[in-house]
N, C-alpha and C. Protein backbone atom coordinates (compact mmCIF):
# COMPACT_ATOMS: atom_id res chain seq x y z
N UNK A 1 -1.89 -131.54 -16.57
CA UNK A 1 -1.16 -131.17 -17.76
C UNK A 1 0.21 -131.80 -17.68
N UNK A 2 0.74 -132.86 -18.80
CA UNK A 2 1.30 -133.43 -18.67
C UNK A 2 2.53 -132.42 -19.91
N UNK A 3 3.93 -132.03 -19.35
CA UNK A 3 4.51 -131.49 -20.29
C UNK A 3 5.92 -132.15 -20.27
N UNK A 4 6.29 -132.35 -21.82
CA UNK A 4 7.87 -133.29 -21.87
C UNK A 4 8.99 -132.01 -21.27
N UNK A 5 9.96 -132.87 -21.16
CA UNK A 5 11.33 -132.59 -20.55
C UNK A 5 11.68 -131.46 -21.23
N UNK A 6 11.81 -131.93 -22.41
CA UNK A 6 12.53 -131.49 -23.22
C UNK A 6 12.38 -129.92 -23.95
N UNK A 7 11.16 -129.30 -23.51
CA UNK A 7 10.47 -128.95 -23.69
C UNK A 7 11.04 -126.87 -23.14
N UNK A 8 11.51 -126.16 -24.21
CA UNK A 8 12.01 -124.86 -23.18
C UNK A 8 11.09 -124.21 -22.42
N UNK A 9 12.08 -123.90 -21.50
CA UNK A 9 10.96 -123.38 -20.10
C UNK A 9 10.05 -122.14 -20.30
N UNK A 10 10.34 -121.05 -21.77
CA UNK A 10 9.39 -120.03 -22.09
C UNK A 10 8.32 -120.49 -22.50
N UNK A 11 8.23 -121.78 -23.36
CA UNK A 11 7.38 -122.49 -24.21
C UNK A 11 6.29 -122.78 -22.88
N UNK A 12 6.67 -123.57 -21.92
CA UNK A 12 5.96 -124.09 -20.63
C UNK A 12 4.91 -122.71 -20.23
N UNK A 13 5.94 -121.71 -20.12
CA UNK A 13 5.48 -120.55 -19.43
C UNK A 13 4.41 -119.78 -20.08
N UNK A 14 4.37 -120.04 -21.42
CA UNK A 14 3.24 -119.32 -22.48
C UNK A 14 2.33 -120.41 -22.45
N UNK A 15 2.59 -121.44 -22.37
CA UNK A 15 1.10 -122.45 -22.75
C UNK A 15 0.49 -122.25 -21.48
N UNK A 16 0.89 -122.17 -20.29
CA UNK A 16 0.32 -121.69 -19.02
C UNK A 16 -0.42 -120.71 -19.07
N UNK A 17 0.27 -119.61 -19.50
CA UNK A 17 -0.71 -118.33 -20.07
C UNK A 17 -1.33 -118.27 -20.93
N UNK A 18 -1.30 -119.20 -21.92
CA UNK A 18 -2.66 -119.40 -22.55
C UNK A 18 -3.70 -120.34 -22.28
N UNK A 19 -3.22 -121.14 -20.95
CA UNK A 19 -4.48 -121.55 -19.82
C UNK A 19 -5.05 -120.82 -19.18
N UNK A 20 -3.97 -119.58 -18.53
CA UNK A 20 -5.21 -118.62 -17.94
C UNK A 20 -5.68 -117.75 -18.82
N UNK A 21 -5.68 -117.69 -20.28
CA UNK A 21 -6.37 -116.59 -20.45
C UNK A 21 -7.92 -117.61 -20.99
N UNK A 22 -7.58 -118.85 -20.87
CA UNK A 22 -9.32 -119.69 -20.86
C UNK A 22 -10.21 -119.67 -20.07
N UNK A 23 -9.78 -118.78 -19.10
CA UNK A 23 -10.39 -119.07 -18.22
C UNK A 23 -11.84 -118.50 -18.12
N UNK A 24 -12.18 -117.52 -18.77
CA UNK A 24 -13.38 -116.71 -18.89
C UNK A 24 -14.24 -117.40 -19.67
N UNK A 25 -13.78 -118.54 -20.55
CA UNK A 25 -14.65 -119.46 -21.08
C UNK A 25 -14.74 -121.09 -20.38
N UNK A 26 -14.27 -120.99 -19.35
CA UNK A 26 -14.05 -122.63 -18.18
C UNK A 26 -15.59 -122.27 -16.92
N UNK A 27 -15.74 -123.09 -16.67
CA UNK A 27 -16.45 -122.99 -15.60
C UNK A 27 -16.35 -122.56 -14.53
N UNK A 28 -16.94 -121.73 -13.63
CA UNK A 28 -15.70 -120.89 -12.37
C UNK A 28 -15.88 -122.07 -11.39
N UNK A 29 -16.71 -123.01 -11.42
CA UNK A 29 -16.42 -124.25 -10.29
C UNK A 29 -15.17 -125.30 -10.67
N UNK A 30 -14.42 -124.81 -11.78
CA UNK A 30 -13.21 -125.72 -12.71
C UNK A 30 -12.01 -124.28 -12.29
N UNK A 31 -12.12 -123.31 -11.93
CA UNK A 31 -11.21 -122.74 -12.23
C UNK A 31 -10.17 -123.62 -11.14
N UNK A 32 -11.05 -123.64 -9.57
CA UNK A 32 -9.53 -124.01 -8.75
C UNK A 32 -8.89 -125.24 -9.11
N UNK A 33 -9.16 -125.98 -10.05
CA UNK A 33 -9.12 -127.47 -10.94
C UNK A 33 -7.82 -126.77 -11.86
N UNK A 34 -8.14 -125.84 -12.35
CA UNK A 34 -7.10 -124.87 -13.33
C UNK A 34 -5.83 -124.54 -12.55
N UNK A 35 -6.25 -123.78 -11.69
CA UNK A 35 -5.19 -123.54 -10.94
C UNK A 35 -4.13 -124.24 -10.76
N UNK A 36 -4.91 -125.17 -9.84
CA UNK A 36 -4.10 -126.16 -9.33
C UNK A 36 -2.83 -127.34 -10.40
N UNK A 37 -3.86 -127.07 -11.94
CA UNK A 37 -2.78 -127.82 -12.63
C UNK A 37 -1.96 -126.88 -12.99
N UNK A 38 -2.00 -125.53 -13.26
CA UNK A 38 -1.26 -124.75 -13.56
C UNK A 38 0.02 -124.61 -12.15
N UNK A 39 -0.21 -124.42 -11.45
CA UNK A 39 0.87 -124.77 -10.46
C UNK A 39 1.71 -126.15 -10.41
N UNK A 40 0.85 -126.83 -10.60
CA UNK A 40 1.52 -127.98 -10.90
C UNK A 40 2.76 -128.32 -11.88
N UNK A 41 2.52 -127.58 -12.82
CA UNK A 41 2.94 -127.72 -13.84
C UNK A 41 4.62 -126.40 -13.87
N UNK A 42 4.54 -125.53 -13.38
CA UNK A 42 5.33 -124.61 -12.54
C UNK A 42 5.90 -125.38 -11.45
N UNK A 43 5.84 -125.91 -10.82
CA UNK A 43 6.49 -126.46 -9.66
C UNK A 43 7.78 -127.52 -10.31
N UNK A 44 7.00 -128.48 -11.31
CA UNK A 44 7.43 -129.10 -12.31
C UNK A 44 8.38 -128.45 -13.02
N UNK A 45 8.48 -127.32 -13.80
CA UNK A 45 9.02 -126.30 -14.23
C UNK A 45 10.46 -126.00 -13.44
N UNK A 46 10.17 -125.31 -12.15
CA UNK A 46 11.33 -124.81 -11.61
C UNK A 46 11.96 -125.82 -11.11
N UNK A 47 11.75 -127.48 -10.62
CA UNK A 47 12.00 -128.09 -10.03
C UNK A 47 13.67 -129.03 -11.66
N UNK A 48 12.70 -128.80 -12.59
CA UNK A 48 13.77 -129.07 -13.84
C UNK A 48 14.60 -128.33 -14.04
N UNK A 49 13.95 -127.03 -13.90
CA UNK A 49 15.18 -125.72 -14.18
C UNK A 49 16.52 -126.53 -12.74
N UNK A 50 15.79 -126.55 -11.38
CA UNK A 50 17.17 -126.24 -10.64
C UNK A 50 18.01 -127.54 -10.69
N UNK A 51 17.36 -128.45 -11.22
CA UNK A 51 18.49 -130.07 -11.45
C UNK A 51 19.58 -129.50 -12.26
N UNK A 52 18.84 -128.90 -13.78
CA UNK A 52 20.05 -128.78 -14.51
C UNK A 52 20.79 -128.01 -14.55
């Protein structure tokens, strides 16, 4: 999951949560696939928050 800069960090934080709430319709051999971008994407997150 590729998300712009520019982008406010609640906005990030809800589209995340509306990745996990797909999850009951994803495949459970895709979930740790999920996960993992969802962290990704959080790491990404706080790593912008602490530059600026």
């Amino acid at each position: 999951m590729s998300l712009p800069s520019a982008v406010e960090p609640a906005a990030v934080v809800a589209s995340l949560l509306e990745r996990l709430e797909q999850l009951p319709r994803i495949e459970l051999a895709r979930h740790p696939a999920v996960f993992e971008e969802i962290h990704r994407a959080l790491q990404g997150l706080l790593a912008d928050l602490d530059v600026s």
